[in-house]
N, C-alpha and C. Protein backbone atom coordinates (compact mmCIF):
# COMPACT_ATOMS: atom_id res chain seq x y z
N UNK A 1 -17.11 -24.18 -68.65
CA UNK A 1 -17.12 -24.88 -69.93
C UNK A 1 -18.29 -24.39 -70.78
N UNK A 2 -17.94 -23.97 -72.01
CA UNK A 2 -19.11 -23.61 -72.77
C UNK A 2 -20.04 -24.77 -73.55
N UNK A 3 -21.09 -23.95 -73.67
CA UNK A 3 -22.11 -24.86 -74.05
C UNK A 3 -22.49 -24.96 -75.69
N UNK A 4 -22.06 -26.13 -75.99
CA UNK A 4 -22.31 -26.11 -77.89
C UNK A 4 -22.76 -26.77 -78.31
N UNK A 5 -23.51 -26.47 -79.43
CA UNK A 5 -24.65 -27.54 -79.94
C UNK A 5 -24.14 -26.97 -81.62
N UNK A 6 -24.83 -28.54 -82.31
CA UNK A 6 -24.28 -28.84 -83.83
C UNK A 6 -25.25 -28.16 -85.02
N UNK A 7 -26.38 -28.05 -84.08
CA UNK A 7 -27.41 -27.63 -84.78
C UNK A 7 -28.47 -26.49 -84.08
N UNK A 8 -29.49 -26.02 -85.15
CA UNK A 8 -30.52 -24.80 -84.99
C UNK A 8 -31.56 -26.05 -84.30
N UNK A 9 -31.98 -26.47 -83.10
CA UNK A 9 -33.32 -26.41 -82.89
C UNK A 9 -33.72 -27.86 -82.89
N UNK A 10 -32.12 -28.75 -83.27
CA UNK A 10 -31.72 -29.82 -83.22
C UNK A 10 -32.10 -30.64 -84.35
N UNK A 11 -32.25 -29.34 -85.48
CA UNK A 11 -33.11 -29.99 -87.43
C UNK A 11 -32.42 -29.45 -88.27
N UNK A 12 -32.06 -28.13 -87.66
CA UNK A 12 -31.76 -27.27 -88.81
C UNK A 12 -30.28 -27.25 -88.72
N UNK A 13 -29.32 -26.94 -89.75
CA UNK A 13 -27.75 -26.51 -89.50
C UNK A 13 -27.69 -24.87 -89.12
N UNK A 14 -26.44 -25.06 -88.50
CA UNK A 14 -26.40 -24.59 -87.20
C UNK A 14 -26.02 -23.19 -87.59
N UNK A 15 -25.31 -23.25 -89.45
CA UNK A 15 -25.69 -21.58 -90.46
C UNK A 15 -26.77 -21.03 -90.52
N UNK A 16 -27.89 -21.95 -90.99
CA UNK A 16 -29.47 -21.70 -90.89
C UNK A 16 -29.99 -20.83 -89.82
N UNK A 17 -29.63 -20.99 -88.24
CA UNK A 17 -29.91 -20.49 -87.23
C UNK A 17 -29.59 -19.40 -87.01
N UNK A 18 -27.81 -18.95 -87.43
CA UNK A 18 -27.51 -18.37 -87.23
C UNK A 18 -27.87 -16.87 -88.30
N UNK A 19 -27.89 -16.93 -89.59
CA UNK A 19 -28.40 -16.67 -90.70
C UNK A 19 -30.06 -15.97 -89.88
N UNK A 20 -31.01 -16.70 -89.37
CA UNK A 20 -32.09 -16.17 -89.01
C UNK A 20 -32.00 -15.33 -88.12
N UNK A 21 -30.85 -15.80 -86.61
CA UNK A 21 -30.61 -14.78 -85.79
C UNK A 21 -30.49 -13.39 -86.28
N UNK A 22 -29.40 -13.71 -87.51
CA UNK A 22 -28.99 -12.68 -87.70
C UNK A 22 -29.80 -11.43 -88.53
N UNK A 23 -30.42 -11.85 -89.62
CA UNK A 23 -31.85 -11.34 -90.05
C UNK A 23 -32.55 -10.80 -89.25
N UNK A 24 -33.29 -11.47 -88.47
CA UNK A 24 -34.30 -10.77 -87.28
C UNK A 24 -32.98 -9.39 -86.86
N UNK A 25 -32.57 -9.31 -86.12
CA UNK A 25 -31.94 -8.68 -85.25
C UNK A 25 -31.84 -7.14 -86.61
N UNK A 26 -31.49 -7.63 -87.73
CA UNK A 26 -30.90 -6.12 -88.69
C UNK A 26 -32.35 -5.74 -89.12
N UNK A 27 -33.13 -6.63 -89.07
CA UNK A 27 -34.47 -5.94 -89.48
C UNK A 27 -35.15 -5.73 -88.47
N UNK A 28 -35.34 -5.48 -87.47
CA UNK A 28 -35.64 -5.11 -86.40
C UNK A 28 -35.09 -3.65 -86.24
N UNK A 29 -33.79 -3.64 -86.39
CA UNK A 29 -32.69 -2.57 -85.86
C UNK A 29 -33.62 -1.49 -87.15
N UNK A 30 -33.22 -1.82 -88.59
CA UNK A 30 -33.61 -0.98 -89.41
C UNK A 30 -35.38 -0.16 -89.11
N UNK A 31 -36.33 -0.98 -88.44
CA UNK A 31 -37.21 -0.71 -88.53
C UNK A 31 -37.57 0.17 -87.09
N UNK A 32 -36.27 0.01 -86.54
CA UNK A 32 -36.74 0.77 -84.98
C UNK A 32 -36.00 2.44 -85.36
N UNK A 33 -35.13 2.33 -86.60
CA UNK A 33 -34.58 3.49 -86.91
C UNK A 33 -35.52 4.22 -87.66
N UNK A 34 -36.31 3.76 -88.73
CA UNK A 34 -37.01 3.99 -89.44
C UNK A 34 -38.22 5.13 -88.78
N UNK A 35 -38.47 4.36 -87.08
CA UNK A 35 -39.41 5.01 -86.42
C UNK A 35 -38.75 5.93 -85.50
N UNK A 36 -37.82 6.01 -85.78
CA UNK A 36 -37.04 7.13 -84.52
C UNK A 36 -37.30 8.37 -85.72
N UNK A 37 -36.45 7.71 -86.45
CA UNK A 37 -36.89 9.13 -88.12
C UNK A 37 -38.22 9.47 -87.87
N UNK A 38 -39.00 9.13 -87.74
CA UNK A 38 -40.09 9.53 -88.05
C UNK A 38 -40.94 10.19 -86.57
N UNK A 39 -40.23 9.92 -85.79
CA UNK A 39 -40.75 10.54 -84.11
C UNK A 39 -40.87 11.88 -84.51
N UNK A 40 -39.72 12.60 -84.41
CA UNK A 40 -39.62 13.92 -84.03
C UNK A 40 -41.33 14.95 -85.14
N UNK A 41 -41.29 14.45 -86.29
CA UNK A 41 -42.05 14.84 -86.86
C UNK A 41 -43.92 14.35 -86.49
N UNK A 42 -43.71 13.04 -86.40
CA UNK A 42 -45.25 12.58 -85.52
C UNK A 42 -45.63 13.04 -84.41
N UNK A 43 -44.77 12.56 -83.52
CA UNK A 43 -45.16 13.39 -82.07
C UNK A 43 -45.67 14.58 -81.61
N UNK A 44 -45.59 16.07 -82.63
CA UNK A 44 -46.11 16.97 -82.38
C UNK A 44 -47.74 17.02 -82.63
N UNK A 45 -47.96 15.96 -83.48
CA UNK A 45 -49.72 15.84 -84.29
C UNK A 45 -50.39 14.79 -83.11
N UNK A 46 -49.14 14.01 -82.11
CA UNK A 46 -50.18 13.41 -81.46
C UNK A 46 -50.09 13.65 -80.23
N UNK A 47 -49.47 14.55 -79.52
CA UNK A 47 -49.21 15.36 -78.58
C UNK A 47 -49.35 16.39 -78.74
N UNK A 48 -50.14 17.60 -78.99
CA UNK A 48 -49.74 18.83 -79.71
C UNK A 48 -49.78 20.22 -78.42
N UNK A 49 -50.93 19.93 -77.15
CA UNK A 49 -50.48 20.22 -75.54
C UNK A 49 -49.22 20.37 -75.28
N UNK A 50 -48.99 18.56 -75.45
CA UNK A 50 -47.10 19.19 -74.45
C UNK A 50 -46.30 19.96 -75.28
N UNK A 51 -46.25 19.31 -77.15
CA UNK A 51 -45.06 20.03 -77.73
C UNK A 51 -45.52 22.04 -77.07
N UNK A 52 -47.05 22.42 -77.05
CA UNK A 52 -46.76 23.51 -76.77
C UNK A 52 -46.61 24.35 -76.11
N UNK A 53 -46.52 23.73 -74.67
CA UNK A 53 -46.48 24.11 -73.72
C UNK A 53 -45.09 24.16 -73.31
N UNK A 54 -44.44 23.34 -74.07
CA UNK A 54 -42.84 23.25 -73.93
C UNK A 54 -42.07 23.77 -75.27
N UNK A 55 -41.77 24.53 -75.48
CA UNK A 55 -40.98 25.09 -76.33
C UNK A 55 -39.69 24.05 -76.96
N UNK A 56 -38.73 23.80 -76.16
CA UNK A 56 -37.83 23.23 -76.01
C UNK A 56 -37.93 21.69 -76.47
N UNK A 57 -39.17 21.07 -76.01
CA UNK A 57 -39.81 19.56 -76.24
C UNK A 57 -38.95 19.11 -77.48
N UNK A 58 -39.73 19.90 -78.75
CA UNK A 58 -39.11 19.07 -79.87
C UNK A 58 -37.54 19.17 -80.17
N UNK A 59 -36.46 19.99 -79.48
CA UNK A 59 -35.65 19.63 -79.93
C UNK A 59 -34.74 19.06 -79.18
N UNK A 60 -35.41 18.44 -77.58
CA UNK A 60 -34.71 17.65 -76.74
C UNK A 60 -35.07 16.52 -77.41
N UNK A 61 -36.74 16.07 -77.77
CA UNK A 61 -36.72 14.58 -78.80
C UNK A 61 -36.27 14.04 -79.77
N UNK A 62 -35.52 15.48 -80.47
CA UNK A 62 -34.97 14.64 -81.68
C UNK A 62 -33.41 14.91 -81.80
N UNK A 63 -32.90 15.50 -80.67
CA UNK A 63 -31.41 15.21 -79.78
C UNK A 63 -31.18 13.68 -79.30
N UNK A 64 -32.67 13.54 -78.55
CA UNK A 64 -32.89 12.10 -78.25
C UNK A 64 -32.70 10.36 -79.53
N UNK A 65 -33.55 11.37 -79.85
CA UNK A 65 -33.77 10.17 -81.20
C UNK A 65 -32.43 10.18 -82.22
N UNK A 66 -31.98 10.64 -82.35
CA UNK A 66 -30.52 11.16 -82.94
C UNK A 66 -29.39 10.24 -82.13
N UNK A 67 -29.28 10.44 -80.92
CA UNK A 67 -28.24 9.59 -80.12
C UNK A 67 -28.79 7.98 -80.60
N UNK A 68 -30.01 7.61 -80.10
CA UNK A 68 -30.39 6.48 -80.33
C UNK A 68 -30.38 5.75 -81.67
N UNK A 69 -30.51 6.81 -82.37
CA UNK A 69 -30.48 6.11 -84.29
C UNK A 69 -29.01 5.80 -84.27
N UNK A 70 -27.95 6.45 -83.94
CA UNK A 70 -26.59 6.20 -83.85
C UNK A 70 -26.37 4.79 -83.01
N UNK A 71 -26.73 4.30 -82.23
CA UNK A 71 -26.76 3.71 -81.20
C UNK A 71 -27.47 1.74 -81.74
N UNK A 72 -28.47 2.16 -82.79
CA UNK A 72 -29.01 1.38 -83.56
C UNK A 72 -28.60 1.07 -84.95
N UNK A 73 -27.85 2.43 -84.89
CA UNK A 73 -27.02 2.16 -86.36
C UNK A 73 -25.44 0.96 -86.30
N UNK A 74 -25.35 1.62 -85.19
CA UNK A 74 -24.02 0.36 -84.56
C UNK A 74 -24.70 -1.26 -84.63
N UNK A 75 -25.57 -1.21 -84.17
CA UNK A 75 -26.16 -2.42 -83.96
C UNK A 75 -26.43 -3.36 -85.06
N UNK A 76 -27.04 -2.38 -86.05
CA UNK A 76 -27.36 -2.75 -87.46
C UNK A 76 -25.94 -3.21 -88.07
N UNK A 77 -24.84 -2.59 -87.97
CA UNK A 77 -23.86 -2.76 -88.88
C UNK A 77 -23.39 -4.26 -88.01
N UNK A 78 -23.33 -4.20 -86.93
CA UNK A 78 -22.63 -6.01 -86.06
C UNK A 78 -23.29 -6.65 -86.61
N UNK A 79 -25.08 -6.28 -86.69
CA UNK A 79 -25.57 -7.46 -87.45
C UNK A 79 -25.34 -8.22 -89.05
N UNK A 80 -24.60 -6.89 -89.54
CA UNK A 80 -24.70 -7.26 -90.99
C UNK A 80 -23.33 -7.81 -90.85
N UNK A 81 -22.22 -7.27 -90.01
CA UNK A 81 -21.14 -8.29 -89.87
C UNK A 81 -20.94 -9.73 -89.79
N UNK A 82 -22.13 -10.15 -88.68
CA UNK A 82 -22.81 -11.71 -88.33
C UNK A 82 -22.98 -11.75 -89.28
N UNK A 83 -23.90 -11.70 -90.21
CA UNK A 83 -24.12 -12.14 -91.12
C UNK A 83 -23.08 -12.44 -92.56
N UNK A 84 -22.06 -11.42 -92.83
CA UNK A 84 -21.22 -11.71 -93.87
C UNK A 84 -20.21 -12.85 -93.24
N UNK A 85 -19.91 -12.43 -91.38
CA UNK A 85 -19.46 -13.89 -91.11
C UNK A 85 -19.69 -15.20 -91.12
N UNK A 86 -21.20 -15.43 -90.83
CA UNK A 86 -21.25 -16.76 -91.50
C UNK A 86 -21.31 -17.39 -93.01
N UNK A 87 -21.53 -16.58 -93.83
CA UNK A 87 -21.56 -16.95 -95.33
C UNK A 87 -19.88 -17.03 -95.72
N UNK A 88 -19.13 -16.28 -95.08
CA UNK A 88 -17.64 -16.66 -95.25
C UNK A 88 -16.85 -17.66 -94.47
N UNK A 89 -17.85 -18.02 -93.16
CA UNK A 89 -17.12 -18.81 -92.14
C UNK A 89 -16.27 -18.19 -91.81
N UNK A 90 -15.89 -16.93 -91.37
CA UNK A 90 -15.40 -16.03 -90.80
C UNK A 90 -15.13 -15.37 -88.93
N UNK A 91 -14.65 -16.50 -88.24
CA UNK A 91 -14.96 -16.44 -86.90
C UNK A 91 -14.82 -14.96 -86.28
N UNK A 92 -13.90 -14.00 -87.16
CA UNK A 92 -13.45 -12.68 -86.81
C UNK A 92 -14.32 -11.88 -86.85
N UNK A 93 -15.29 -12.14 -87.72
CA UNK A 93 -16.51 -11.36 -88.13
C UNK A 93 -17.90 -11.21 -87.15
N UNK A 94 -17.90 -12.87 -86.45
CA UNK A 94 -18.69 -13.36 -85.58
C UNK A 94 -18.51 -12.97 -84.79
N UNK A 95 -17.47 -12.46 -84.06
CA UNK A 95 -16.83 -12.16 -82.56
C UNK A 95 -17.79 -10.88 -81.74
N UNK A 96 -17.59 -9.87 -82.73
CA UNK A 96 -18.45 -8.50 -82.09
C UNK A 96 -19.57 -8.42 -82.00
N UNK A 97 -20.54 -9.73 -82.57
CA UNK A 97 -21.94 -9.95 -82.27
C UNK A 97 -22.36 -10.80 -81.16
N UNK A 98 -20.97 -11.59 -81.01
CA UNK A 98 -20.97 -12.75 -79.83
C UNK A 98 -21.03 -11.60 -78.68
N UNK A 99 -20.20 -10.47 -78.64
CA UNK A 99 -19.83 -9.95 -77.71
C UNK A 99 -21.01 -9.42 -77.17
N UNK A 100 -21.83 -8.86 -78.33
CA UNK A 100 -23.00 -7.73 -78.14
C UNK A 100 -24.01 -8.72 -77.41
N UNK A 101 -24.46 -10.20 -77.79
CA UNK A 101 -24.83 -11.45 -76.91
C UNK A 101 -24.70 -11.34 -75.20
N UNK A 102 -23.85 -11.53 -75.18
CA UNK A 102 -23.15 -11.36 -73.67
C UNK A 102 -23.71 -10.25 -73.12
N UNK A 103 -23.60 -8.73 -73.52
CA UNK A 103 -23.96 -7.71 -73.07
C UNK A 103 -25.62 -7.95 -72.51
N UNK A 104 -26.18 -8.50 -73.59
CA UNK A 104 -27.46 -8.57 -73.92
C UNK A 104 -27.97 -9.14 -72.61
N UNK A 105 -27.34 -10.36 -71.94
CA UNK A 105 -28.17 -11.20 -71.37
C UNK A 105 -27.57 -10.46 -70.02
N UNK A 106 -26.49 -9.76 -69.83
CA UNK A 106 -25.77 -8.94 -68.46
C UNK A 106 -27.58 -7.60 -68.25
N UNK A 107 -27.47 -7.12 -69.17
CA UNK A 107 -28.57 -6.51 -68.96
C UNK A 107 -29.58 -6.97 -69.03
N UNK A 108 -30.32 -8.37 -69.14
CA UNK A 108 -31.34 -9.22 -68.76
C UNK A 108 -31.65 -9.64 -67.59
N UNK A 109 -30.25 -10.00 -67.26
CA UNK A 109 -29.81 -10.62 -65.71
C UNK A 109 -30.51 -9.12 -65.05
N UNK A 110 -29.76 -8.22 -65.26
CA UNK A 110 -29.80 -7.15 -64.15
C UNK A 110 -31.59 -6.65 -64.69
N UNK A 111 -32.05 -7.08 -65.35
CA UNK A 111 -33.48 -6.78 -65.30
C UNK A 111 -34.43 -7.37 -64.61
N UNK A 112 -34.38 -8.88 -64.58
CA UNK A 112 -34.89 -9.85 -63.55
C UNK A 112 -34.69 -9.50 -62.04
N UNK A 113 -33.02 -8.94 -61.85
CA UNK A 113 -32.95 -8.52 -60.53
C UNK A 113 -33.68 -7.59 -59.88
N UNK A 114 -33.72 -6.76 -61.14
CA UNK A 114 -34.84 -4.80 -60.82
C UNK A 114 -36.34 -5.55 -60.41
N UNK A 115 -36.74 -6.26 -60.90
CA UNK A 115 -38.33 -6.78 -60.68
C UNK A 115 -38.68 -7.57 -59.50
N UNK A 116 -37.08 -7.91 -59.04
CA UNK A 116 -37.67 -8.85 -57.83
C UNK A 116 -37.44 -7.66 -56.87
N UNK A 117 -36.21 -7.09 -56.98
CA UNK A 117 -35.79 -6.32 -55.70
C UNK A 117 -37.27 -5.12 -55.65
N UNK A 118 -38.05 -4.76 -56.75
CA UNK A 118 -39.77 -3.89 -56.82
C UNK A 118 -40.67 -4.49 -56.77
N UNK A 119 -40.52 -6.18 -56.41
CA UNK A 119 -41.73 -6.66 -56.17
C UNK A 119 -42.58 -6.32 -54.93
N UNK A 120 -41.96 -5.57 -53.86
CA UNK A 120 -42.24 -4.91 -52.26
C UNK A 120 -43.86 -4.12 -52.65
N UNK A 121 -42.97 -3.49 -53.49
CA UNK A 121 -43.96 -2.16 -54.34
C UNK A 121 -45.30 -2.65 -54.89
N UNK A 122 -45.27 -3.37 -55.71
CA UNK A 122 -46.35 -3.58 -56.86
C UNK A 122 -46.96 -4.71 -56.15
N UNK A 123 -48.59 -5.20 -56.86
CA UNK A 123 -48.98 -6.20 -57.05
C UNK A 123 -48.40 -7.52 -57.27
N UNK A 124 -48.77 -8.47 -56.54
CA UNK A 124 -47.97 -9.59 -56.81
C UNK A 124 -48.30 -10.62 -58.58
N UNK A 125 -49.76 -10.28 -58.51
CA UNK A 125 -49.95 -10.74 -60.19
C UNK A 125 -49.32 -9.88 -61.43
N UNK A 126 -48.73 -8.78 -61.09
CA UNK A 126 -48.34 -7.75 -61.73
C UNK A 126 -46.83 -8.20 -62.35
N UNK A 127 -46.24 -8.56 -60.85
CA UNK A 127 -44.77 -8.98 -60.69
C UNK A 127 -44.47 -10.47 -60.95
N UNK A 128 -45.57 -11.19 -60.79
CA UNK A 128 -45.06 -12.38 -61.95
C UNK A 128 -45.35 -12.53 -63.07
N UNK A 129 -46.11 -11.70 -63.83
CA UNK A 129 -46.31 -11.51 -65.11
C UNK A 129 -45.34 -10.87 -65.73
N UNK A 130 -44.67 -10.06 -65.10
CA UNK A 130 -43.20 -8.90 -65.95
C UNK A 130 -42.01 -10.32 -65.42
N UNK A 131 -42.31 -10.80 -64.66
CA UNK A 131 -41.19 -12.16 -64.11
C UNK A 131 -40.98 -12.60 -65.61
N UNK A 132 -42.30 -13.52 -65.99
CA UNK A 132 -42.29 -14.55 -66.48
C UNK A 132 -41.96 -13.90 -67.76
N UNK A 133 -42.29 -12.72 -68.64
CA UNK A 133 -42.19 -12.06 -69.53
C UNK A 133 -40.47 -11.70 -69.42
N UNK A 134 -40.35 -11.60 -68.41
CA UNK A 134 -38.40 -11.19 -68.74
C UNK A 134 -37.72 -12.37 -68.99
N UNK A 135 -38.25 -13.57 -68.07
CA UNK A 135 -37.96 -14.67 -68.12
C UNK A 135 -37.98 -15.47 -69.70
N UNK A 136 -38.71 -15.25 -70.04
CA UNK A 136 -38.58 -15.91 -71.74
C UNK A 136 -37.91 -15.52 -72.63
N UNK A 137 -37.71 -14.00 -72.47
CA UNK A 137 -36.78 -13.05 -73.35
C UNK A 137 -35.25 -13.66 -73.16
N UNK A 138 -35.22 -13.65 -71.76
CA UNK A 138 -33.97 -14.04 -71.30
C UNK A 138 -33.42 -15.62 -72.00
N UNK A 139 -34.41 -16.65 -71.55
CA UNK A 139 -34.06 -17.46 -72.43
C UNK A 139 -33.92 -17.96 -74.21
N UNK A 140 -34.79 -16.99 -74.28
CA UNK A 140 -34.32 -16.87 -75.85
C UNK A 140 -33.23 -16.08 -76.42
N UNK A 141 -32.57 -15.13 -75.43
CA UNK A 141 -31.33 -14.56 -75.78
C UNK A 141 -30.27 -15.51 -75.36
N UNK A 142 -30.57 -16.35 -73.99
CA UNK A 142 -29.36 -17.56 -73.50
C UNK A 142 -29.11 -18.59 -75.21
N UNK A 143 -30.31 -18.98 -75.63
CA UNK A 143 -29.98 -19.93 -76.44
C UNK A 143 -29.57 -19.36 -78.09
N UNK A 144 -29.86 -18.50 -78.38
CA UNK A 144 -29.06 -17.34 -79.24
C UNK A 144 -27.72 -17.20 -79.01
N UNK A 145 -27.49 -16.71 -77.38
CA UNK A 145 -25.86 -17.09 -77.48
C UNK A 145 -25.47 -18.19 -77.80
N UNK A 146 -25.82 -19.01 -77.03
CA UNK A 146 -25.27 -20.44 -77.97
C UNK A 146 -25.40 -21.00 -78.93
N UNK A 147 -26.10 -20.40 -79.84
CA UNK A 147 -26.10 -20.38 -81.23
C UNK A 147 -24.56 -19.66 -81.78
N UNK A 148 -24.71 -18.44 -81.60
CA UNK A 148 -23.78 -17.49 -82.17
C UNK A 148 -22.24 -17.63 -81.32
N UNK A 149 -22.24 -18.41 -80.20
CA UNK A 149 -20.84 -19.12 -79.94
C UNK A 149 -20.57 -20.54 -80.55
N UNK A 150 -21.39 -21.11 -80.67
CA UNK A 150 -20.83 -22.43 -81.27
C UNK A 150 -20.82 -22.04 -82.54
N UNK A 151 -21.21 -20.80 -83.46
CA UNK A 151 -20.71 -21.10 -84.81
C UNK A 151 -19.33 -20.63 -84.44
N UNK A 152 -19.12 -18.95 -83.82
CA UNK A 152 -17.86 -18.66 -83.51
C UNK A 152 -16.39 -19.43 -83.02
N UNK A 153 -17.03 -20.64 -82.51
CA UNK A 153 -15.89 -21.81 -82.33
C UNK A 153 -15.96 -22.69 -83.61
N UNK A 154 -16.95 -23.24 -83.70
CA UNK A 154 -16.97 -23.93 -85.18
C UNK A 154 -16.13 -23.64 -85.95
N UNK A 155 -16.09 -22.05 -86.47
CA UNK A 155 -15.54 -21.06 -87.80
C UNK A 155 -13.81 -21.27 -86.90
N UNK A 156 -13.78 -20.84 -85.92
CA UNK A 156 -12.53 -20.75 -85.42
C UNK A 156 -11.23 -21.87 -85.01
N UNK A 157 -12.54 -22.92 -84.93
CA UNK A 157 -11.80 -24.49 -85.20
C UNK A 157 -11.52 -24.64 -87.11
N UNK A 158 -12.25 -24.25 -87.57
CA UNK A 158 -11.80 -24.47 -88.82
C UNK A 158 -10.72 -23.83 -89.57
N UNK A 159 -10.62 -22.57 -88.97
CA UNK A 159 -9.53 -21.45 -89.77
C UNK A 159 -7.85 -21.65 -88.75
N UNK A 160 -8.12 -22.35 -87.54
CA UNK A 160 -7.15 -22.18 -86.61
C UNK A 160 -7.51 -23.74 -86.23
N UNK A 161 -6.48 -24.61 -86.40
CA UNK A 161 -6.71 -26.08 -86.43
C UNK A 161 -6.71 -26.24 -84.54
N UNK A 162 -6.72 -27.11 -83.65
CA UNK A 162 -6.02 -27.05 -82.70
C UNK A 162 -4.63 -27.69 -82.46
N UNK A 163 -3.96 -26.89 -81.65
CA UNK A 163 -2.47 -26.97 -81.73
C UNK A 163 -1.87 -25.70 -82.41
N UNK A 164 -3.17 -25.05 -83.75
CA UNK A 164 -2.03 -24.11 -84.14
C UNK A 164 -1.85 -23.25 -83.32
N UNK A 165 -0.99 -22.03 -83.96
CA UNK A 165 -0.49 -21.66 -83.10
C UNK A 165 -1.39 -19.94 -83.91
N UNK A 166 -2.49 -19.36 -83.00
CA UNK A 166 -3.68 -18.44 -84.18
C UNK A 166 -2.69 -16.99 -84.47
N UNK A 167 -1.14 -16.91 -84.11
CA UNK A 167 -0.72 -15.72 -84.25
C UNK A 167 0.07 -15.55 -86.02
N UNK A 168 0.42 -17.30 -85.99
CA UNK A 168 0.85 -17.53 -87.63
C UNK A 168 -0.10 -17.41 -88.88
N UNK A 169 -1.13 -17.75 -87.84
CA UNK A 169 -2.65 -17.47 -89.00
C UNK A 169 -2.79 -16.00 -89.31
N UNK A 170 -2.68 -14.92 -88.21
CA UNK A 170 -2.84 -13.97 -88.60
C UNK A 170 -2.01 -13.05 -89.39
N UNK A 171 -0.67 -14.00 -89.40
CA UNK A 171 0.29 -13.32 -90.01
C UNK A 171 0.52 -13.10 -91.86
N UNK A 172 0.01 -15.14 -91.51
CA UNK A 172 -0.22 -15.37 -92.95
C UNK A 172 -1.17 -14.44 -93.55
N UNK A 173 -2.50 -14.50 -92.98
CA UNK A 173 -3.42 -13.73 -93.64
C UNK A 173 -3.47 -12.41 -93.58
N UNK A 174 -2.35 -11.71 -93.02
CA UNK A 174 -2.45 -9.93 -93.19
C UNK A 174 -1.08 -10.02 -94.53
N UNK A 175 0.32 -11.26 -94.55
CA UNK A 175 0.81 -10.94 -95.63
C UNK A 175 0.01 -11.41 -97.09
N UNK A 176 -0.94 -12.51 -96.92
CA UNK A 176 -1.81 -12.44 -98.51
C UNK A 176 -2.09 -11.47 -98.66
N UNK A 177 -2.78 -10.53 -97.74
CA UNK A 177 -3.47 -9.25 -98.21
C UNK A 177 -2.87 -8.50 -99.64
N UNK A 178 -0.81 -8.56 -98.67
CA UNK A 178 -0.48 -7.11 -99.14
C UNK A 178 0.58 -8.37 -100.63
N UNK A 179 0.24 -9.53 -101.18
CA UNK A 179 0.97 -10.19 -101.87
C UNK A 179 2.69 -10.33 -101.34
N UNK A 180 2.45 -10.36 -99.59
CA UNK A 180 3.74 -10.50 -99.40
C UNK A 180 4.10 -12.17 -98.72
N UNK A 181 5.21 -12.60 -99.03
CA UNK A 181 5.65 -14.09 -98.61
C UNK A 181 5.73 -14.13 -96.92
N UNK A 182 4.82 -14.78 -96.48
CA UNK A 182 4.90 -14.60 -94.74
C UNK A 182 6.56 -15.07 -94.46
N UNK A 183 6.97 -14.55 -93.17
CA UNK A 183 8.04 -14.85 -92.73
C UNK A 183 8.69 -16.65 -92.06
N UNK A 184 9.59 -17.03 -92.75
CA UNK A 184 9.01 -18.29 -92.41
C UNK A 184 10.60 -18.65 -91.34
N UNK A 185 9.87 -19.72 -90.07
CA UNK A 185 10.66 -19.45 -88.94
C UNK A 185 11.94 -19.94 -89.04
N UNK A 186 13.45 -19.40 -88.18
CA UNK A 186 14.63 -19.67 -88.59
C UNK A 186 14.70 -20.36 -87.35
N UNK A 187 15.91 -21.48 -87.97
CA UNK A 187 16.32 -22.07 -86.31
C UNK A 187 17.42 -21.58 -85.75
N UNK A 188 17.09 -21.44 -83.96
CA UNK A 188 18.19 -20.61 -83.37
C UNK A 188 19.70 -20.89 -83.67
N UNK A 189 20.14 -19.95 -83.62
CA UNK A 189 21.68 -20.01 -84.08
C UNK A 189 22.59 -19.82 -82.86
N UNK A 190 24.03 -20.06 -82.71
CA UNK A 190 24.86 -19.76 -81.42
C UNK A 190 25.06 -18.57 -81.57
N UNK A 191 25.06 -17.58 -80.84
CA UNK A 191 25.66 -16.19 -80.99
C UNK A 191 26.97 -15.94 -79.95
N UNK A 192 27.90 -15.81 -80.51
CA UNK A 192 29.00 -15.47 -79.49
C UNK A 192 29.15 -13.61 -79.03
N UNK A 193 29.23 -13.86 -77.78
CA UNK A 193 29.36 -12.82 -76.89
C UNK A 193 31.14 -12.28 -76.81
N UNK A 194 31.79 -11.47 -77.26
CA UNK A 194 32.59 -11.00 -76.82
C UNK A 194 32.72 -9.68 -75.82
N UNK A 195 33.54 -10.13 -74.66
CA UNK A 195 33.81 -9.87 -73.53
C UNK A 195 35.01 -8.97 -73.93
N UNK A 196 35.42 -7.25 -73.67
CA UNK A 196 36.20 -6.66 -73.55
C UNK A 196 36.92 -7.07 -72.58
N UNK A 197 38.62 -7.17 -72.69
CA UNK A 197 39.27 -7.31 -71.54
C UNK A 197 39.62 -5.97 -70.75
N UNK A 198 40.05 -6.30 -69.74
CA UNK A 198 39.91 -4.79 -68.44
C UNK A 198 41.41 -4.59 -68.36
């Protein structure tokens, strides 16, 4: 059973929250691109040993940084999706950021696991300090999801009543698109079967 709440923080509405989620996350994204741009060209002035000792260096880093700006550029655009979805109440819009949520905390989970299963290795003050540090991240991405699912049900209770039926919704709304009259349902009719005689 999922977990939903009406509001940001139990003050704020629950657009407000989502609206901020969604902010942080594209300005973040923009500003981590901003610095990938700008790697390949810094790194040689503050490394200038390795770039020359390695020939090759600078154009495996900015092969590197290249995949990753792509990678952040995706990210950026879900976010700006979240975001035009909630100003439209748009549950369709919300969906691929909900999804990216989920991912988020699968690779949180499996990060908490990496630190215990290397705690053998390291210092033990070492290993509850990266604990407790994954540990907060984690919960601030848990309650983010449930931010960004309860609007996604919210929006989706509103556009799709319950009971309907969400395949007429989509029908309706791909024929507004094209100004065409949705198909509207016929009641079954008898059809007679004729049987060739032998």
């Amino acid at each position: 059973m999922a977990i939903l709440v009406k509001n940001f923080f139990c003050v704020f509405p629950l657009e407000t929250g989502g609206l901020i989620i969604g902010w942080t996350n594209l300005v973040l994204d923009v500003l981590i691109i901003i610095l990938l741009i700008i790697c390949p060209f810094v790194s040689p002035l503050i490394f200038p040993e390795n770039f020359a000792k390695e020939k090759g260096l600078l154009a495996v880093v900015s092969i590197g940084c290249i995949i990753v700006i792509a990678v952040y550029g995706s990210l950026t655009y879900l976010s700006y999706r979240f975001i035009e979805g909630i100003k439209t109440r748009n549950f369709q819009k919300v969906q691929p950021f909900r999804f990216l949520c989920i991912i988020g905390l699968i690779l949180y989970s499996l990060n908490i696991l990496g630190i215990l299963n290397q705690g053998a290795g390291n210092s033990e003050k070492s290993v509850i300090l990266e604990f407790f540090i994954v540990a907060i991240l984690t919960a601030i991405r848990v309650y983010e999801f449930i931010i960004v699912d309860s609007l996604f049900m919210k929006f989706k209770n509103e556009a799709v009543p319950p009971g309907a039926n969400p395949y007429n919704l989509s029908v309706i709304t791909i024929a507004s698109r094209f100004n065409v009259a949705p198909p509207v349902p016929q009641a079954p009719t008898d059809v007679e079967l004729s049987i060739p005689k032998i």
